[in-house]
N, C-alpha and C. Protein backbone atom coordinates (compact mmCIF):
# COMPACT_ATOMS: atom_id res chain seq x y z
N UNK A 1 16.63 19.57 7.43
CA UNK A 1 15.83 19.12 6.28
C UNK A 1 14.36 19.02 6.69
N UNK A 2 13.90 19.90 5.57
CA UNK A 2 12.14 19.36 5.98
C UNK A 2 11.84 18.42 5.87
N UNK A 3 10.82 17.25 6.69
CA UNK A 3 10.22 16.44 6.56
C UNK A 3 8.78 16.25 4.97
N UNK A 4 9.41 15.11 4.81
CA UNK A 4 7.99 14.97 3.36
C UNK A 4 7.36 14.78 4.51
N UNK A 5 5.81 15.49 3.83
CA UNK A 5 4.89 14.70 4.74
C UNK A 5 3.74 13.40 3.89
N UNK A 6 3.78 12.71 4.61
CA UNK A 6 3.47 11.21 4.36
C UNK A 6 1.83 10.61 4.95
N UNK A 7 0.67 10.64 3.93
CA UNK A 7 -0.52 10.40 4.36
C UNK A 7 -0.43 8.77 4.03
N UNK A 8 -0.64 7.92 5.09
CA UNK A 8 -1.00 6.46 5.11
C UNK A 8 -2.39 6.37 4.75
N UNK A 9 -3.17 5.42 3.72
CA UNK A 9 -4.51 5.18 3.79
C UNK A 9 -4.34 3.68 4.13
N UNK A 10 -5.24 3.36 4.77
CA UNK A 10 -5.23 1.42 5.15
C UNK A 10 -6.81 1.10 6.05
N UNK A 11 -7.62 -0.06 5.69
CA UNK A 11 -8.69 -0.66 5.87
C UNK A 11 -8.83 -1.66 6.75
N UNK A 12 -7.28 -2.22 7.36
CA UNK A 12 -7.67 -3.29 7.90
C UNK A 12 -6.62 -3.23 9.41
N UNK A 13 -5.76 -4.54 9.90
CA UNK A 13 -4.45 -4.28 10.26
C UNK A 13 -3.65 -3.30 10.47
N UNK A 14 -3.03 -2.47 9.87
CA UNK A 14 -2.50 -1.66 10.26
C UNK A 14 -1.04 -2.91 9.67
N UNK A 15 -0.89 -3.63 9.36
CA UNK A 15 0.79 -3.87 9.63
C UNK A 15 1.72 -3.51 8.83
N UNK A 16 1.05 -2.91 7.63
CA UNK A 16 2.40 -1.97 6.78
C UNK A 16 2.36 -0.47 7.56
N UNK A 17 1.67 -0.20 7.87
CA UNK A 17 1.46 1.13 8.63
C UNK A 17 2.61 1.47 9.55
N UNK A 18 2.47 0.10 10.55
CA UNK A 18 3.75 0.47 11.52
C UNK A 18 4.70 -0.26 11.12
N UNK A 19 4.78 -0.87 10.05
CA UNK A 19 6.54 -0.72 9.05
C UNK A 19 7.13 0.65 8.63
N UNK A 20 6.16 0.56 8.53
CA UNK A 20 6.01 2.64 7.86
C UNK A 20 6.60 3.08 9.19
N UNK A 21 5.56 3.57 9.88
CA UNK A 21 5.94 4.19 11.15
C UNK A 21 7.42 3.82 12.10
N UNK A 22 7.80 2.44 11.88
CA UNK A 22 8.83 1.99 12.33
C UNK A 22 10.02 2.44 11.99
N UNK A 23 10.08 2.81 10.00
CA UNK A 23 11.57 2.83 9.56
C UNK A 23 11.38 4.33 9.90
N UNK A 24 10.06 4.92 9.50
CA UNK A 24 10.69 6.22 10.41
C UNK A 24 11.15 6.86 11.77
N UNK A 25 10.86 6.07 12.28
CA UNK A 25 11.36 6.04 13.89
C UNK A 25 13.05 6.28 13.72
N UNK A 26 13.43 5.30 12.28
CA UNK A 26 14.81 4.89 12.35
C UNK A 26 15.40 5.71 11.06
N UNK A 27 14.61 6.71 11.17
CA UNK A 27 15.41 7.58 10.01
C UNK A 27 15.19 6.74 8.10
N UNK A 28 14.78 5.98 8.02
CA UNK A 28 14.43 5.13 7.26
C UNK A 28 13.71 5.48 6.15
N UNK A 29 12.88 6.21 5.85
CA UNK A 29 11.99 6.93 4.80
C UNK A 29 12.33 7.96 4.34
N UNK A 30 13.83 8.03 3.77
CA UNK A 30 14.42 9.15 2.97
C UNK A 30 13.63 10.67 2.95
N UNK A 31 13.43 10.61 4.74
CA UNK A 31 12.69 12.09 5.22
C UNK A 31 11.53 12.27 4.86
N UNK A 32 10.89 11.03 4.77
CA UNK A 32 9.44 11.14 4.71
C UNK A 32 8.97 10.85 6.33
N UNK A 33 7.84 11.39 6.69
CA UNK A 33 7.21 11.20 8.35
C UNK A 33 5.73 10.93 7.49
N UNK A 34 5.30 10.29 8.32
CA UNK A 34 3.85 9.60 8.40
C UNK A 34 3.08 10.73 9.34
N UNK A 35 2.09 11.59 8.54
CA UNK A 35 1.83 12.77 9.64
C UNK A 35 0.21 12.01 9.04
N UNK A 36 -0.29 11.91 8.97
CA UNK A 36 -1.63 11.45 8.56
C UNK A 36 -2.45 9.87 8.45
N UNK A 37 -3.03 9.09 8.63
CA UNK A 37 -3.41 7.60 8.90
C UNK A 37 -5.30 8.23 8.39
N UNK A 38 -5.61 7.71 7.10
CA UNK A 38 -7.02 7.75 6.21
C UNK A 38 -7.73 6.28 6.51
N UNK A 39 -8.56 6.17 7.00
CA UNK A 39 -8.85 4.94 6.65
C UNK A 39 -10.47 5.46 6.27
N UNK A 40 -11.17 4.28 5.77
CA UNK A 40 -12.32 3.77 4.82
C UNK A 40 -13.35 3.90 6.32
N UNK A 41 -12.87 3.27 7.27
CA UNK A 41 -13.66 2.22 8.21
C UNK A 41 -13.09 2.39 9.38
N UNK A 42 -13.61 2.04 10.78
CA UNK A 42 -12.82 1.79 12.05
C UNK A 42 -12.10 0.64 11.90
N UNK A 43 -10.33 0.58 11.98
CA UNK A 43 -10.24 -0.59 11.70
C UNK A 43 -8.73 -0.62 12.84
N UNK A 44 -8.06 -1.57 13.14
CA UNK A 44 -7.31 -1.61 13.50
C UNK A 44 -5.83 -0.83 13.64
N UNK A 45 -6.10 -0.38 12.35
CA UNK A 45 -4.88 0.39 11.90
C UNK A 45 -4.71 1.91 12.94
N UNK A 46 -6.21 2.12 13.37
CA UNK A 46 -6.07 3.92 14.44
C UNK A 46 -5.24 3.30 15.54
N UNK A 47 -5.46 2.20 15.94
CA UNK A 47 -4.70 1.84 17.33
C UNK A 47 -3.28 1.99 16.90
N UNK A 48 -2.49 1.76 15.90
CA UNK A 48 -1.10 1.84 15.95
C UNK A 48 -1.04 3.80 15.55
N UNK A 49 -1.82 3.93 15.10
CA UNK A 49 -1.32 5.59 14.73
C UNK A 49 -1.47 6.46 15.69
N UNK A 50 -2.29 5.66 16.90
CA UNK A 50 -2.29 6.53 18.10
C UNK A 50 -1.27 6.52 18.88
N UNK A 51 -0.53 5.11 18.76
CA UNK A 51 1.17 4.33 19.10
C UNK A 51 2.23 5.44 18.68
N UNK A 52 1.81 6.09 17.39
CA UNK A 52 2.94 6.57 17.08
C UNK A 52 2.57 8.02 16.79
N UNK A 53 1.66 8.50 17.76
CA UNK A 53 1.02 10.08 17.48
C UNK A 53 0.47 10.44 16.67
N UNK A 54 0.33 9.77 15.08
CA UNK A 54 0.13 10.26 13.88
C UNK A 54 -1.14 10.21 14.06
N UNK A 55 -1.96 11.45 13.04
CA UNK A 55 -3.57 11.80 13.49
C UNK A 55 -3.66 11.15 12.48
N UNK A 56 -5.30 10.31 12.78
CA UNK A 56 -6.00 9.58 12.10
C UNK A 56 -7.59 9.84 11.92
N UNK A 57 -8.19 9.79 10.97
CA UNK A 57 -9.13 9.71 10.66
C UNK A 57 -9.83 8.95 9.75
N UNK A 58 -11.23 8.83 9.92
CA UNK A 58 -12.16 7.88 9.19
C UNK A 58 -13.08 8.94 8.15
N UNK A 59 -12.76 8.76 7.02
CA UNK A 59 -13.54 8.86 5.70
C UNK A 59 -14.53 8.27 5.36
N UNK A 60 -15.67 7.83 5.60
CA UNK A 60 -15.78 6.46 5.21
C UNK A 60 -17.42 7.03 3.91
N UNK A 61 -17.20 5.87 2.70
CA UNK A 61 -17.55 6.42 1.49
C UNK A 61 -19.20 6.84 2.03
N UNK A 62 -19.96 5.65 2.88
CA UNK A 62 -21.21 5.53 2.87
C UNK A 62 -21.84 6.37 3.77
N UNK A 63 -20.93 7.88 4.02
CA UNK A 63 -21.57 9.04 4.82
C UNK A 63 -21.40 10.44 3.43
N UNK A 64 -21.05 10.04 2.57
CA UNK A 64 -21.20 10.74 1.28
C UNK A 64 -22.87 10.09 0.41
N UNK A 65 -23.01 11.39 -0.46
CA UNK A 65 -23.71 10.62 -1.60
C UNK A 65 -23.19 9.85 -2.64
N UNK A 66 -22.25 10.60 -3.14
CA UNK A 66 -21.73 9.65 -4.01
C UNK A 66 -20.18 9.68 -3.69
N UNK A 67 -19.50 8.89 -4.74
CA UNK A 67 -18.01 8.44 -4.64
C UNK A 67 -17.01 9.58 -5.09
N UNK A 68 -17.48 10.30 -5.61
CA UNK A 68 -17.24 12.00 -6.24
C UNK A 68 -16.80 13.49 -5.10
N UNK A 69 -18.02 12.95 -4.46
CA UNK A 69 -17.71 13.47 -3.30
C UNK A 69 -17.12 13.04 -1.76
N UNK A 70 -17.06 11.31 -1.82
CA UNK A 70 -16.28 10.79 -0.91
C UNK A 70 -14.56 11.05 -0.79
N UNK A 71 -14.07 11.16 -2.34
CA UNK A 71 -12.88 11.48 -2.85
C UNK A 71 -12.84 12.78 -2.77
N UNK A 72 -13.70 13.66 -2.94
CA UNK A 72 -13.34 15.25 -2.93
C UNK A 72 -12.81 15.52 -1.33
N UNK A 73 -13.86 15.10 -0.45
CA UNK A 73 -13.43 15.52 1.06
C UNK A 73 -12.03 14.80 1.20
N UNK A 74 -11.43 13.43 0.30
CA UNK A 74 -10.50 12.97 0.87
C UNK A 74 -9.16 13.83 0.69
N UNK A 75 -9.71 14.05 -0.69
CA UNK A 75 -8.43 15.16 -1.21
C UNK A 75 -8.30 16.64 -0.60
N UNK A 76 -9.24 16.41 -0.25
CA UNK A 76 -9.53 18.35 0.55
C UNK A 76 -8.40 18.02 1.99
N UNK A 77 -8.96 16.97 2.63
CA UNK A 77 -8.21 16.48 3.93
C UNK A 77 -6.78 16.77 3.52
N UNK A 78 -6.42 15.72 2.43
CA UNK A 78 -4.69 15.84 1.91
C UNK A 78 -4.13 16.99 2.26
N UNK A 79 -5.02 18.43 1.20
CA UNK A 79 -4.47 19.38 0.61
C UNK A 79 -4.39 20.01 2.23
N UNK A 80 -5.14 20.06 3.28
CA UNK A 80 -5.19 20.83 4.63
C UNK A 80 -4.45 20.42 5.64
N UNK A 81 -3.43 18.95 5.35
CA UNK A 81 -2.59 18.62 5.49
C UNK A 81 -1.27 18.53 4.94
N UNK A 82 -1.22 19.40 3.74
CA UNK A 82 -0.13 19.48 3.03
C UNK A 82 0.32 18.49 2.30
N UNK A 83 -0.15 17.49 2.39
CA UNK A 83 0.24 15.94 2.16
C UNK A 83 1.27 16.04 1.11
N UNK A 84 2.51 15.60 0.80
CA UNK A 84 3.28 15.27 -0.39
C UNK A 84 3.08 13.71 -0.80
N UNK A 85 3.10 12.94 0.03
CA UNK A 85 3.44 11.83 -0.78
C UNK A 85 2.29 10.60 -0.31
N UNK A 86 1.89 10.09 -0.70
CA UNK A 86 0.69 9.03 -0.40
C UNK A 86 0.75 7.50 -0.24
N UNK A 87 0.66 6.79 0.51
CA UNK A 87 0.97 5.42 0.55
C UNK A 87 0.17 4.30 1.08
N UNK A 88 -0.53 3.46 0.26
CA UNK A 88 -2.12 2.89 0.22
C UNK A 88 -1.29 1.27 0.77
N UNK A 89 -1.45 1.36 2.39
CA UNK A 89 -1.14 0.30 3.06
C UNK A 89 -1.98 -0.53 3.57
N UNK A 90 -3.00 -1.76 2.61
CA UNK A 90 -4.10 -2.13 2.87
C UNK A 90 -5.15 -1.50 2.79
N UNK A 91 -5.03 -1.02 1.68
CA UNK A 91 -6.35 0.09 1.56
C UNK A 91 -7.52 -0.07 0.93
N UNK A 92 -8.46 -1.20 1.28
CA UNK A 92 -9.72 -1.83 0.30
C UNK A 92 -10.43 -1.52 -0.19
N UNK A 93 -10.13 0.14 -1.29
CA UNK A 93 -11.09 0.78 -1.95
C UNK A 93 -9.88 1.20 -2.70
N UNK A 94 -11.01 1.68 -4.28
CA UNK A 94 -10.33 2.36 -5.52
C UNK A 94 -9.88 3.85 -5.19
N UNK A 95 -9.04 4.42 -5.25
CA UNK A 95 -8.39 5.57 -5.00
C UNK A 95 -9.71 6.66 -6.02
N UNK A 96 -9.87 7.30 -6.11
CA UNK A 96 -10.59 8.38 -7.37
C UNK A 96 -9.42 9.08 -8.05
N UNK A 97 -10.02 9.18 -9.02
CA UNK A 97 -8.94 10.21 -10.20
C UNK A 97 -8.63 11.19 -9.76
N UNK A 98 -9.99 12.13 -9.22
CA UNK A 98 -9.50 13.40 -8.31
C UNK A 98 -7.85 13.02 -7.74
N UNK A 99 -8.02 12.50 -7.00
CA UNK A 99 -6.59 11.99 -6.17
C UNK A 99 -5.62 11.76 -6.71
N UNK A 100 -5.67 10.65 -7.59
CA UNK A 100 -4.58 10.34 -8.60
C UNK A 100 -3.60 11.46 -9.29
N UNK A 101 -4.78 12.28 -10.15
CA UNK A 101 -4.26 12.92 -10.69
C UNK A 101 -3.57 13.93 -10.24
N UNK A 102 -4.20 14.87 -9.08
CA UNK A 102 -3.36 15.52 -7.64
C UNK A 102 -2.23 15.58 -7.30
N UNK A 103 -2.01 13.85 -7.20
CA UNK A 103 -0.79 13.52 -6.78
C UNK A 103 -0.06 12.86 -7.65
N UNK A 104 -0.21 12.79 -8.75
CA UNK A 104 0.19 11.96 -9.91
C UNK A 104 1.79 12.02 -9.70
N UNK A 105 2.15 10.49 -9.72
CA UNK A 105 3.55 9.95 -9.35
C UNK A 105 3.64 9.98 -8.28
N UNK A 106 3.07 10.16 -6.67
CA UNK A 106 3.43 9.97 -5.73
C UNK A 106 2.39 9.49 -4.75
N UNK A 107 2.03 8.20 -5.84
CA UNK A 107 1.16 7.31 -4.68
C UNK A 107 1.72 6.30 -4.82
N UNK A 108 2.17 5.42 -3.90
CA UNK A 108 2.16 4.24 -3.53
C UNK A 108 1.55 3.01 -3.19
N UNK A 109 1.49 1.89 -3.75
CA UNK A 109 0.26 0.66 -3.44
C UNK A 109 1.66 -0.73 -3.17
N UNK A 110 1.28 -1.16 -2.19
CA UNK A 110 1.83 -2.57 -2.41
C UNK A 110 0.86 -3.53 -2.85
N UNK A 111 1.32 -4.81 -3.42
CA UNK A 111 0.41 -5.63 -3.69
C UNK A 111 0.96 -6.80 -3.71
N UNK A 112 0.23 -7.92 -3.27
CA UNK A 112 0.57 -8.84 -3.14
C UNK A 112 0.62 -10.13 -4.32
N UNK A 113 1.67 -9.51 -5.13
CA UNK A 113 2.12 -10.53 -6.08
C UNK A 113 2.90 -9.60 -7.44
N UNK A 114 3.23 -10.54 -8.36
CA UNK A 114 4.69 -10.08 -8.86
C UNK A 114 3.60 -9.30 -10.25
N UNK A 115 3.25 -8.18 -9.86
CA UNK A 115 2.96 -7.71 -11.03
C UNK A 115 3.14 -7.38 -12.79
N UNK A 116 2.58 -7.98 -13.47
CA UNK A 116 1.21 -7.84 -13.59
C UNK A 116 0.58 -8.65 -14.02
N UNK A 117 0.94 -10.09 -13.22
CA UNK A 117 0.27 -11.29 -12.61
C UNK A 117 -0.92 -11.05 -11.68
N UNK A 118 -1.85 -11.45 -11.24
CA UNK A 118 -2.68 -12.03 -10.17
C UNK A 118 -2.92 -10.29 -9.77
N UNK A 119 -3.41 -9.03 -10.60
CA UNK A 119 -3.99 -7.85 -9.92
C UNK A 119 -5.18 -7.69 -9.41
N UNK A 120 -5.69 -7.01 -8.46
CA UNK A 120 -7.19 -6.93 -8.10
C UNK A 120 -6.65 -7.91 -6.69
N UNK A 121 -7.90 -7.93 -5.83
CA UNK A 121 -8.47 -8.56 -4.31
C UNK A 121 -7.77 -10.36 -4.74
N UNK A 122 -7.62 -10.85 -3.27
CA UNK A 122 -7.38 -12.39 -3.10
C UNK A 122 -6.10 -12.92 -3.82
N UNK A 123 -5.01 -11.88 -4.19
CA UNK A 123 -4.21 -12.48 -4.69
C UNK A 123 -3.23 -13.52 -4.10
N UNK A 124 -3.32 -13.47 -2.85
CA UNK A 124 -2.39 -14.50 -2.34
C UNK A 124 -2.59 -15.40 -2.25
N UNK A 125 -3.97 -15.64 -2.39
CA UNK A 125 -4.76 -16.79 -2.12
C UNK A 125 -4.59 -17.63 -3.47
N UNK A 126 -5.17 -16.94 -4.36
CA UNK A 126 -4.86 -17.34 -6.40
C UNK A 126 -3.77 -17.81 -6.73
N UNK A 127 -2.68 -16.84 -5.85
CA UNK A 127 -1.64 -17.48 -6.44
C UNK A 127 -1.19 -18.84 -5.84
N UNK A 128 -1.41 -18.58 -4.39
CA UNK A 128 -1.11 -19.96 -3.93
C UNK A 128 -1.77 -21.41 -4.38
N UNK A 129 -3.04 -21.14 -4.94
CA UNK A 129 -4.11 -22.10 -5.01
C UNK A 129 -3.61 -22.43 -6.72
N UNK A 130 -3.16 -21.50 -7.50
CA UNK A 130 -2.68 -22.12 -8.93
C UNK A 130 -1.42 -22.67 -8.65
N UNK A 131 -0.32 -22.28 -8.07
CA UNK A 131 0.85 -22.62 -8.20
C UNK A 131 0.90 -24.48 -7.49
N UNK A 132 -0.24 -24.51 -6.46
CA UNK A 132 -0.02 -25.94 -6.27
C UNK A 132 -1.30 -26.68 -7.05
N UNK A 133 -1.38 -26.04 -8.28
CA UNK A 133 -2.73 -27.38 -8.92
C UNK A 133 -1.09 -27.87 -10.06
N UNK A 134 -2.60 -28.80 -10.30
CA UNK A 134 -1.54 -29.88 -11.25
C UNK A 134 -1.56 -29.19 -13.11
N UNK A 135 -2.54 -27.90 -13.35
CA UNK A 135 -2.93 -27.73 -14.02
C UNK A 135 -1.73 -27.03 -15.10
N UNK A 136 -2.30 -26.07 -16.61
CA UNK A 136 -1.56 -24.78 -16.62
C UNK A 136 -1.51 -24.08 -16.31
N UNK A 137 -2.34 -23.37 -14.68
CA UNK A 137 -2.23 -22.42 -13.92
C UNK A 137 -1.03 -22.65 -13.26
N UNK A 138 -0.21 -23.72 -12.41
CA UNK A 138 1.12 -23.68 -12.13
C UNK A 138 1.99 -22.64 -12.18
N UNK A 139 2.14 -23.02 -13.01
CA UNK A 139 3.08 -22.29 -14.07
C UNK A 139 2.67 -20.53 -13.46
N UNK A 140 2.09 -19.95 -13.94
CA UNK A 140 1.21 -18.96 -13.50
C UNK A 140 1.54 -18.25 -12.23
N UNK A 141 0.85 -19.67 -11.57
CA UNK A 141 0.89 -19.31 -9.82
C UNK A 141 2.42 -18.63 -9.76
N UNK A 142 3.41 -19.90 -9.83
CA UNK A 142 4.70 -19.61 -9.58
C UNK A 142 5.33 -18.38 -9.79
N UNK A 143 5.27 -18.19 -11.43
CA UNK A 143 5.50 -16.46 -11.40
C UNK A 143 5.09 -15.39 -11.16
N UNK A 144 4.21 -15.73 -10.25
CA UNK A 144 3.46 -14.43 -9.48
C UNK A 144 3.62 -14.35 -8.43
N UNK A 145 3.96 -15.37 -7.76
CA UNK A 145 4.26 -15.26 -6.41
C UNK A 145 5.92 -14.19 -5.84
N UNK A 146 5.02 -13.25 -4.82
CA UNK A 146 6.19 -12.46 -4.56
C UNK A 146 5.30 -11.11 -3.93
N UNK A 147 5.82 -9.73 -4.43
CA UNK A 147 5.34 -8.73 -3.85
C UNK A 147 6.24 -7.66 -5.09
N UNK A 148 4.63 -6.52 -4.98
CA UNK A 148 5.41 -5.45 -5.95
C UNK A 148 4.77 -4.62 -4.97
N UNK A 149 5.65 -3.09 -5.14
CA UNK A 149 5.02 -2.07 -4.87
C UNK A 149 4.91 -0.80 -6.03
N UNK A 150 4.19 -0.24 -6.36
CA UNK A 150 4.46 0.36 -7.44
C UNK A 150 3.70 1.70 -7.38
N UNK A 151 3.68 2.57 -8.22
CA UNK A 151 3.15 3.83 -8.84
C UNK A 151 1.79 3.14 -8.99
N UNK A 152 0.64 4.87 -7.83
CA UNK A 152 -0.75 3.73 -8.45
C UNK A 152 -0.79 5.22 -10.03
N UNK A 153 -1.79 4.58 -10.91
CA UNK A 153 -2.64 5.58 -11.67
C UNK A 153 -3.72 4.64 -11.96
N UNK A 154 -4.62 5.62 -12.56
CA UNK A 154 -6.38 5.28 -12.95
C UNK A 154 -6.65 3.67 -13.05
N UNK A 155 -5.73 3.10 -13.21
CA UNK A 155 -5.58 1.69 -13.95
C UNK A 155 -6.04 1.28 -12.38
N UNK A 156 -6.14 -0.30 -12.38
CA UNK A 156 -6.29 -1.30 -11.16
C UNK A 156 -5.00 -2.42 -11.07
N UNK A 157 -4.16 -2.03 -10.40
CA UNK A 157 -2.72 -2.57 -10.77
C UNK A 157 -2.05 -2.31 -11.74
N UNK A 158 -2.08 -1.51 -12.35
CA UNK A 158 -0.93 -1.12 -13.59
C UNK A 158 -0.20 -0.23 -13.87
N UNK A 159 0.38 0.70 -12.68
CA UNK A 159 1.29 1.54 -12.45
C UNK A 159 2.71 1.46 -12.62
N UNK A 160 3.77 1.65 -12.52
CA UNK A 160 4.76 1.53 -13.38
C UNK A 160 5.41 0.55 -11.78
N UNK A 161 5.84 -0.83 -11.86
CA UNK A 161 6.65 -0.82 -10.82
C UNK A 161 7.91 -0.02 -9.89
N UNK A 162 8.10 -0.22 -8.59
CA UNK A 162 8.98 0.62 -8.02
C UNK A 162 10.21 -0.68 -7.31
N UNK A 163 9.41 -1.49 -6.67
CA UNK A 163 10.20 -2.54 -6.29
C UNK A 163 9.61 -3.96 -6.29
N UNK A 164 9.81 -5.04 -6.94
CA UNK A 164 9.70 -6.02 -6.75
C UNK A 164 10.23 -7.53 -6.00
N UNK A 165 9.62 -8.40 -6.04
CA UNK A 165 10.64 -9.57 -5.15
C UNK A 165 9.56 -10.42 -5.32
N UNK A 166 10.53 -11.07 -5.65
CA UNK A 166 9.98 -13.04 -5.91
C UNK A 166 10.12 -13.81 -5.01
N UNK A 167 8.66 -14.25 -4.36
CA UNK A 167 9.00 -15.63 -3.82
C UNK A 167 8.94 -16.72 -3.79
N UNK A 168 9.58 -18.33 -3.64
CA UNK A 168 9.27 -19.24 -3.77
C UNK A 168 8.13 -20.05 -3.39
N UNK A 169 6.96 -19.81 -3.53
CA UNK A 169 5.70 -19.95 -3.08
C UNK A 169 5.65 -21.90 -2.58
N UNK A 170 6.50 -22.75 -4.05
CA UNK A 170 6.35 -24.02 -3.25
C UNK A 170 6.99 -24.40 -2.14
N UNK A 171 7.97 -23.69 -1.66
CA UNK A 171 8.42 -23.49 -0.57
C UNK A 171 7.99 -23.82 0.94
N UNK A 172 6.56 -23.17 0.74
CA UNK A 172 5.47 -22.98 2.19
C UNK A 172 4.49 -24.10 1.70
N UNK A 173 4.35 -24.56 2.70
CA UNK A 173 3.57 -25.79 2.95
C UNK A 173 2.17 -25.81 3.12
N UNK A 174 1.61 -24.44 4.04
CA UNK A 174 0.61 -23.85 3.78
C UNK A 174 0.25 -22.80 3.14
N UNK A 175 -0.72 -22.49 3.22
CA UNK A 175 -1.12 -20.78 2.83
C UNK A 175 -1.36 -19.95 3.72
N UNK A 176 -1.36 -20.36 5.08
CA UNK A 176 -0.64 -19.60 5.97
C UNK A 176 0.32 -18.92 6.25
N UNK A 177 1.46 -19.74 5.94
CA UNK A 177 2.90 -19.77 5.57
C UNK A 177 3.42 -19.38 5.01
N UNK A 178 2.86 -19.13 3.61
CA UNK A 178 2.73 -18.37 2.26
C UNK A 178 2.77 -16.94 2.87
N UNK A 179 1.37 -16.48 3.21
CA UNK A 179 1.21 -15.40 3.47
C UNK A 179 1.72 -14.58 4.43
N UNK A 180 2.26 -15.30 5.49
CA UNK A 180 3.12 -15.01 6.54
C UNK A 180 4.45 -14.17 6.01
N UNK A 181 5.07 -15.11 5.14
CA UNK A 181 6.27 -14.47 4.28
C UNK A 181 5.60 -13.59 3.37
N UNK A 182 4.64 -13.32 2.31
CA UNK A 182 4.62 -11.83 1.83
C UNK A 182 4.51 -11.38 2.20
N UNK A 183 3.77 -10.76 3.85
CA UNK A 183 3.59 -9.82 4.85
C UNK A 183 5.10 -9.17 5.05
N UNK A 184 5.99 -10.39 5.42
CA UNK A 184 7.02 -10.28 6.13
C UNK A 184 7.68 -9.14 5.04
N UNK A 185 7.88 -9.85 2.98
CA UNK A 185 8.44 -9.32 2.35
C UNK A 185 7.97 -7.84 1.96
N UNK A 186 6.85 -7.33 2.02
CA UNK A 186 5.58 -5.92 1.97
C UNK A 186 6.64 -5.46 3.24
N UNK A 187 6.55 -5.71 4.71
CA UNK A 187 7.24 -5.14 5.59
C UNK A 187 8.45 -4.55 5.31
N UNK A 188 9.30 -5.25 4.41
CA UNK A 188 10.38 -4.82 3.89
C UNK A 188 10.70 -3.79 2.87
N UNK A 189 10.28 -4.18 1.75
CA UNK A 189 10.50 -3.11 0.86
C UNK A 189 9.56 -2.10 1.00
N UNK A 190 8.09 -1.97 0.86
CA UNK A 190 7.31 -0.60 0.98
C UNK A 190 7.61 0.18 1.56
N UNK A 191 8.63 0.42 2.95
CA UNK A 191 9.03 1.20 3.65
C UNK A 191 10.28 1.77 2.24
N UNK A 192 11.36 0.88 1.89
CA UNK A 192 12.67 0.86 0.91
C UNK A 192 11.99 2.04 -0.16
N UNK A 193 10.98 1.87 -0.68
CA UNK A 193 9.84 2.26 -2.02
C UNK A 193 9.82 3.40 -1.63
N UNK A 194 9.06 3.68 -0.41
CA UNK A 194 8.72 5.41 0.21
C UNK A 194 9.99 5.96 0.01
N UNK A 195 11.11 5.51 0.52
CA UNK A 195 12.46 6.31 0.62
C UNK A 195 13.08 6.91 -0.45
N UNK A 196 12.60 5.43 -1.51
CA UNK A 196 13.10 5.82 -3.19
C UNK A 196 12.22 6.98 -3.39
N UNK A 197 10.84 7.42 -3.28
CA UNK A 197 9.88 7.95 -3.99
C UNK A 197 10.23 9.40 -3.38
N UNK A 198 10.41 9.54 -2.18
CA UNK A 198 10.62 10.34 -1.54
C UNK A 198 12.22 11.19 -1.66
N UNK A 199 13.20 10.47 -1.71
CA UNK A 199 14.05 11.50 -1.94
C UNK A 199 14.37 11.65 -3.38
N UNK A 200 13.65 10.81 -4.97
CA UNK A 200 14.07 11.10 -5.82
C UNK A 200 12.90 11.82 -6.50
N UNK A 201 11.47 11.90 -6.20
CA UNK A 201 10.44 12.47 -7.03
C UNK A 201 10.34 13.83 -6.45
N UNK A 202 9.98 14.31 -4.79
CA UNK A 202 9.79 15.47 -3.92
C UNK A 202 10.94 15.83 -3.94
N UNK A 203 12.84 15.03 -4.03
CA UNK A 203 13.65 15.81 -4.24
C UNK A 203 14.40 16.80 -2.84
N UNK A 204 13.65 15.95 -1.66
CA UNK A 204 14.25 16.32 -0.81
C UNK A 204 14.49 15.63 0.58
């Protein structure tokens, strides 16, 4: 069986990256391989893709003129990599339409909270910080707390979900704690998500 091939984009950490890289180690990504690592910035994330051979490179927007053409070279990269399937693991920039549309249905975003609650930057933080006020944000907080991964398009969180999971946010005592466990739960399914996307959209 051919391998999908699998472009990671990510900005920070690296720790969905080598979830990624991990379940494929273990056969785990319904024959998807991680042949590519995009990032924005020098960031932590090249050190694990060098861990696991996968070539990496830095895009980064503010060696373009504009954002038109930051996305054109990104998509050019894809296409000279064959790229099938795309998966935005900490990735702190807006994808471009160019891209989207390219790959339309086979990008991937996790996000941290039960969509389409708490979308956009700091959500773990929002949610944690409403779910323990005394207010009608509560309420709020609570049902957002969790992790989606979903279909990106043009939108800013509003892609069709792929997998979700709820967590008990009053649970954790801090927001440390909090966040510790959505990491943990992102570790889990986004790898599960690629596998779905991968053997039922590419079909192989």
């Amino acid at each position: 069986m051919t391998p999908v091939r699998l472009a990671v984009f990510a900005s920070g950490t690296g720790s969905n990256f080598r979830a990624i890289c991990e379940s494929a180690t273990r056969d785990e990504l319904g024959g998807a391989q991680p042949v590519l690592l995009i990032t924005n910035r020098t960031c932590p994330a090249q050190k694990i893709a060098a861990e696991y051979n996968v070539p990496a490179m830095v895009i980064a927007p503010g060696d373009f003129a504009s954002a038109t053409e930051w996305n054109d070279e990104i998509l050019r990269q894809l296409r000279a990599h064959n790229i099938e399937l795309i998966a935005l693991a900490g990735y702190l920039r807006i994808v471009g339409r160019q891209i989207v549309d390219a790959y339309e249905g086979r990008i991937l975003n996790v996000h941290p909270s039960v969509l389409p609650a708490y979308p956009g930057l700091n959500s773990i933080e929002r949610v944690y910080a409403d779910a323990h006020s005394s207010s009608e944000k509560r309420e709020q907080g609570i049902a957002g707390a969790g992790v989606t991964v979903h279909v990106v398009d043009n939108g800013l969180d509003t892609g069709p979900a792929v997998i979700q999971r709820a967590l008990d946010v009053l649970a954790y005592e801090t927001l440390a704690d909090y966040e510790t466990a959505v990491h943990r739960v992102e570790h889990e399914i986004f790898p599960a998500a690629i596998a779905q996307l991968a053997t039922t959209v590419v079909g192989k």
